[in-house]
Protein backbone atom coordinates (compact mmCIF):
# COMPACT_ATOMS: atom_id res chain seq x y z
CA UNK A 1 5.37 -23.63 -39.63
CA UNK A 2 7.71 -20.44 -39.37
CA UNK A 3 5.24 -18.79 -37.57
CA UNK A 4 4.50 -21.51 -35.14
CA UNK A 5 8.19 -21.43 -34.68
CA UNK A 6 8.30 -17.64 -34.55
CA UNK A 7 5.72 -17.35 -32.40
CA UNK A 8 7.52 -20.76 -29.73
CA UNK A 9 10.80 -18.64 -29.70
CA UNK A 10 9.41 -15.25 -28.38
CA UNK A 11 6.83 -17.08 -26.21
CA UNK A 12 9.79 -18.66 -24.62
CA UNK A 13 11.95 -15.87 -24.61
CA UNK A 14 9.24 -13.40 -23.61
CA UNK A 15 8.21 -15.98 -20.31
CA UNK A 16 11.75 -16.10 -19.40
CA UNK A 17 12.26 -12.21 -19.47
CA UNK A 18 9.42 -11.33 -17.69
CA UNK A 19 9.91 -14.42 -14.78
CA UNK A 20 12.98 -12.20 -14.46
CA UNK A 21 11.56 -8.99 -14.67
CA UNK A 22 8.81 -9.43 -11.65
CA UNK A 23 11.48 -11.31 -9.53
CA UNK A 24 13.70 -8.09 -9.94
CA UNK A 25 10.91 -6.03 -9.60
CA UNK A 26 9.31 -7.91 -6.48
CA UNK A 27 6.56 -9.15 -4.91
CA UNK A 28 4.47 -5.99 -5.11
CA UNK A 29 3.92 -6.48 -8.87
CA UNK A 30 1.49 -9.94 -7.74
CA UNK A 31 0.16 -9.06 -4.20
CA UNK A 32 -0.07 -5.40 -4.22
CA UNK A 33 -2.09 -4.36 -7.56
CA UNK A 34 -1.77 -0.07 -7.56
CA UNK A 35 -2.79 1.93 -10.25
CA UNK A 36 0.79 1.54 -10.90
CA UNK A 37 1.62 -1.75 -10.71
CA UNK A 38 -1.54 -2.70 -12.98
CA UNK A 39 -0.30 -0.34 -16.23
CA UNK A 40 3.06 -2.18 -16.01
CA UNK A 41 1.88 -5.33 -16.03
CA UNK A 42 -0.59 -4.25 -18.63
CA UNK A 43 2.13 -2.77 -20.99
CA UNK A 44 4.41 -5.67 -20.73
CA UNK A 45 1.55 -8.06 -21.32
CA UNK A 46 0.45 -6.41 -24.18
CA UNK A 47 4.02 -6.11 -25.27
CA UNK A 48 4.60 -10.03 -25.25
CA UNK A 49 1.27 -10.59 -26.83
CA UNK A 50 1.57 -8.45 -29.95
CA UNK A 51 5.02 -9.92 -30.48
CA UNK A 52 4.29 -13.25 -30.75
CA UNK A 53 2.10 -12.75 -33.79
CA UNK A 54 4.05 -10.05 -35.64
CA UNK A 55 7.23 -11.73 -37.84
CA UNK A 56 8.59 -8.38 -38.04
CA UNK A 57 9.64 -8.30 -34.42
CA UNK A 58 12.05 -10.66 -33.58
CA UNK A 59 13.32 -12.28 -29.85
CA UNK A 60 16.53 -9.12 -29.42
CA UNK A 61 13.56 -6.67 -29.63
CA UNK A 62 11.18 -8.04 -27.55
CA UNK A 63 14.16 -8.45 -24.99
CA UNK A 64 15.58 -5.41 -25.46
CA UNK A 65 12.08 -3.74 -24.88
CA UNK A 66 11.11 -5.53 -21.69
CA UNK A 67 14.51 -4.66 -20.29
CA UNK A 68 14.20 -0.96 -21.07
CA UNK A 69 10.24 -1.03 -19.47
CA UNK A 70 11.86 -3.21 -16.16
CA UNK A 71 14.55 -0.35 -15.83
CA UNK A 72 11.97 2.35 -15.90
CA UNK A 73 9.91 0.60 -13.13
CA UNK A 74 13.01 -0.55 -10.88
CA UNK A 75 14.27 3.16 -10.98
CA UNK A 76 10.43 4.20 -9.71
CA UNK A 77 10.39 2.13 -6.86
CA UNK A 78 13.62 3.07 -6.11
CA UNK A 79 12.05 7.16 -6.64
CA UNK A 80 9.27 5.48 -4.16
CA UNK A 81 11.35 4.17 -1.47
CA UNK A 82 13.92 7.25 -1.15
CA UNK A 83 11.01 10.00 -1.60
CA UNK A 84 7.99 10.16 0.39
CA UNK A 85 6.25 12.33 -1.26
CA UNK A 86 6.73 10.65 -4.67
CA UNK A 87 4.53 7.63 -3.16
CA UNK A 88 1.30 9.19 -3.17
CA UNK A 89 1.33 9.82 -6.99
CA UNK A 90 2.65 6.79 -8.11
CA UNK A 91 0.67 4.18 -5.31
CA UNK A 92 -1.79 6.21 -4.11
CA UNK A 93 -2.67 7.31 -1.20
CA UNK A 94 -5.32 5.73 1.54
CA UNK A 95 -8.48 7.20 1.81
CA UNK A 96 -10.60 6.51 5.32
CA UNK A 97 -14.10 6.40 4.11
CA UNK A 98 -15.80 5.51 7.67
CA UNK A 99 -14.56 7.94 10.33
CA UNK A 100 -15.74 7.09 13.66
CA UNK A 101 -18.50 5.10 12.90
CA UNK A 102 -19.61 8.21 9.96
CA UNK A 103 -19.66 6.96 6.46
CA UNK A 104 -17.53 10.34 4.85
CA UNK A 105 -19.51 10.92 1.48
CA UNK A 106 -16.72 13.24 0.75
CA UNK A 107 -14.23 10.30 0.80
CA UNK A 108 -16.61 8.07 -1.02
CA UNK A 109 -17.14 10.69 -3.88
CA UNK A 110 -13.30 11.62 -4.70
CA UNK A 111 -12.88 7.80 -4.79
CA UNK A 112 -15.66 7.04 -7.62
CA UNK A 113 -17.33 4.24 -5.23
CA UNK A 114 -21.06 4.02 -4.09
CA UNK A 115 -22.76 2.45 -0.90
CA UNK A 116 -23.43 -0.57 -2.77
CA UNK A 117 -19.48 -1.23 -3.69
CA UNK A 118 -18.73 -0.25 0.01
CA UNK A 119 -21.03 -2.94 0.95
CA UNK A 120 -19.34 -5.18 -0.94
CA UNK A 121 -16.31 -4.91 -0.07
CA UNK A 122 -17.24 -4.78 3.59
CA UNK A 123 -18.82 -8.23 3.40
CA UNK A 124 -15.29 -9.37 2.07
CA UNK A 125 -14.39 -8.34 5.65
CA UNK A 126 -17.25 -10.52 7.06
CA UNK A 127 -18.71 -7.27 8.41
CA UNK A 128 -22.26 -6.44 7.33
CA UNK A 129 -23.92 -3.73 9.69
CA UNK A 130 -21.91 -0.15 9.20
CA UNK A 131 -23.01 -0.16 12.78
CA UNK A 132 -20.55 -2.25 13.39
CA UNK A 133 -17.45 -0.27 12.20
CA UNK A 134 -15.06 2.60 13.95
CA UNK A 135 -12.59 3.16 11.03
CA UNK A 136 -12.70 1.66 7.26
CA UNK A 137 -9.68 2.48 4.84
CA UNK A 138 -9.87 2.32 1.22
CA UNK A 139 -6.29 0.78 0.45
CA UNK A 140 -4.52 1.94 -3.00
CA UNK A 141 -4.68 -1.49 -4.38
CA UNK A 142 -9.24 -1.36 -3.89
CA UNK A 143 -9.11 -3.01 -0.60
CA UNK A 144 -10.60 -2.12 2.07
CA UNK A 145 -9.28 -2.38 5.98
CA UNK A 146 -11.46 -2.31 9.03
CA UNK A 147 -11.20 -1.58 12.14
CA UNK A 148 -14.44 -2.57 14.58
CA UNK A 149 -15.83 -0.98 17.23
CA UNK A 150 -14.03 -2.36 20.47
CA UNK A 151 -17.50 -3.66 21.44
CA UNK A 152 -18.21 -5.72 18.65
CA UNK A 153 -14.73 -7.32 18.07
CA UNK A 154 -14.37 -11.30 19.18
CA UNK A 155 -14.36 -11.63 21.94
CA UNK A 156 -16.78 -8.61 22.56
CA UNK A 157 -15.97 -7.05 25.52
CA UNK A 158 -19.85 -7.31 26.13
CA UNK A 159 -19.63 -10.69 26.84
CA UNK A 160 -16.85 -10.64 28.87
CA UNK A 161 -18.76 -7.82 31.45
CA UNK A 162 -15.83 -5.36 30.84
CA UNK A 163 -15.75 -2.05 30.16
CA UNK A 164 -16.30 -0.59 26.52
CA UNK A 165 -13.03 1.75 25.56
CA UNK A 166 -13.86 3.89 21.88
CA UNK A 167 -11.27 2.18 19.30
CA UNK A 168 -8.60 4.59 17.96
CA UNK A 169 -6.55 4.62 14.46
CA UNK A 170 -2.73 4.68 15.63
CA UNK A 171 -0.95 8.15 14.47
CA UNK A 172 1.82 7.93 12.26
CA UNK A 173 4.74 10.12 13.75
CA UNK A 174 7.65 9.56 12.13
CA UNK A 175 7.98 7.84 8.52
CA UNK A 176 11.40 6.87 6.89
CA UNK A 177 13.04 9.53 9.25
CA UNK A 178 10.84 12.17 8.78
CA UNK A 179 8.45 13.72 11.45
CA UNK A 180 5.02 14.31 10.34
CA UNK A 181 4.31 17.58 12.39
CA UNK A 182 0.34 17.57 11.51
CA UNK A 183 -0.05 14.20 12.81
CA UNK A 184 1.87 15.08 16.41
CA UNK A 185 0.06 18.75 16.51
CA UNK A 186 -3.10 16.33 15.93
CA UNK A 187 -2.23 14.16 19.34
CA UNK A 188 -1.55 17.89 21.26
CA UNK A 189 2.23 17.19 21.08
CA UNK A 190 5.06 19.13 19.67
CA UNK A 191 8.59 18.28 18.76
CA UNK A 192 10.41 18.22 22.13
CA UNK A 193 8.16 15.73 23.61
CA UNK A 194 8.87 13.12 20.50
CA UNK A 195 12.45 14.12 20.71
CA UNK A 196 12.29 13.46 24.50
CA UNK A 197 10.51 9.86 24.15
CA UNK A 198 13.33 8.85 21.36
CA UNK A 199 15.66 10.20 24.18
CA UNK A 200 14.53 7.68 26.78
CA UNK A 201 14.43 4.83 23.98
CA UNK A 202 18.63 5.93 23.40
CA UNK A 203 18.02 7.80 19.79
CA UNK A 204 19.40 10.70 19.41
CA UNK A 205 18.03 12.25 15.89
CA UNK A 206 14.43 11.61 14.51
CA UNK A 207 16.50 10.32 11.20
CA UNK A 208 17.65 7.52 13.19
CA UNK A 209 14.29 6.58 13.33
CA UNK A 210 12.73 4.60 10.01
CA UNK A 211 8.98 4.06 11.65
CA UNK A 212 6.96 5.16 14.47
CA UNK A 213 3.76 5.72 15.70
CA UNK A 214 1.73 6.40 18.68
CA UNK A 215 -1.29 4.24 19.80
CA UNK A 216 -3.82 5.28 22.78
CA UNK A 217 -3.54 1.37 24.16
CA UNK A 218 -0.23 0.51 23.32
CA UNK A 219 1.70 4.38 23.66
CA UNK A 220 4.83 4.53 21.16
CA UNK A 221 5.62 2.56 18.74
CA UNK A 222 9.39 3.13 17.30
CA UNK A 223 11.38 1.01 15.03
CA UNK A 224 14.85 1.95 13.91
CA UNK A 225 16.77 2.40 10.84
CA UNK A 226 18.61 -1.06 10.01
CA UNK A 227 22.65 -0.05 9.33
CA UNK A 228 23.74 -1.55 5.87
């Protein structure tokens, strides 16, 4: 009976802490599964379920530790969203394992996956021929994002009698007021033509800027910091 009651108390404890743990910690922790996010959720399940059985630990501790473990991620996302850079280590980065229509082995290899899990994923996608592909991204959460040759998206352009443009990734230019310099040199630009387009679109300074990017259909993209 007193570990049936034991074991009630943290269970109820525990489900309370960590309902208020992932709302603090948002939506990421559910939808967006990183390498990250799945060793916290790990280590705070685990935490939870080795407490309820062990009489030793009682309800402060098991608070006290999933506190502790909630501050430690809060204050990385936080690292995340203020540092760029720190991203990439703790979320991953994106890996484009089809590259204009070219399945890049290299890509496949530093990611661990075959054909056959490529495939698979793919099919997720409802897109079975590789023929059929410009661009596919491995995501850091496993997924995998495509982007179709222009002739084979609905409605293909085939049936419609027009004319057949090659599909094009848009370029990331500016990120959280930064300017990525390899990714303009990549389009043939430099820095006084962005600075010029922010000109005509009233920004001043590139750290105004929280997001843009350039796309061949479309042109620039540019979305501005919100005040606070």
């Amino acid at each position: 009976m007193e570990l049936i009651l034991h074991s009630a108390t943290i269970l109820l404890f525990g489900f309370i802490a960590l309902l208020i743990s992932t709302n603090m910690l948002g939506k990421t922790q559910i939808s967006q599964v990183t390498p990250f996010h799945f060793i916290s959720a790990l280590v705070l399940g685990e935490l939870l379920g080795n407490a309820v059985y062990d009489k030793e630990i009682n309800v402060f501790m098991v608070l006290f530790s999933i506190a502790i473990w909630t501050l430690l991620m809060f204050l990385i996302e936080v690292v995340t969203q203020k540092f760029r850079k720190a991203r990439g280590f703790f979320e991953g980065n994106p890996s484009i394992v089809i590259n204009k229509g070219q399945i890049d082995y290299n890509e496949l290899k530093k990611n661990r996956m075959d054909l056959n899990e490529l495939q698979s994923l793919l099919r997720g996608k409802n897109v079975f021929a590789f023929n059929d592909i410009e661009y596919a991204i491995l995501e850091p959460n496993g997924s995998v994002s495509v982007l179709k040759k222009q002739d084979y998206n609905q409605p293909t352009k085939k049936d419609l009698n027009l004319s057949v443009q090659q599909a094009s990734l848009p370029v990331v230019l500016i990120s959280d007021g930064e300017l990525l310099v390899n990714n303009l040199e990549s389009l043939k630009y430099n820095e006084d033509w962005i600075k010029k387009q922010l000109l005509q679109n009233g920004i001043k300074d590139i750290k105004e800027v929280f997001y843009a990017e350039w796309d061949t259909d479309t042109g620039l993209y540019i979305s501005k910091k919100q005040i606070q």
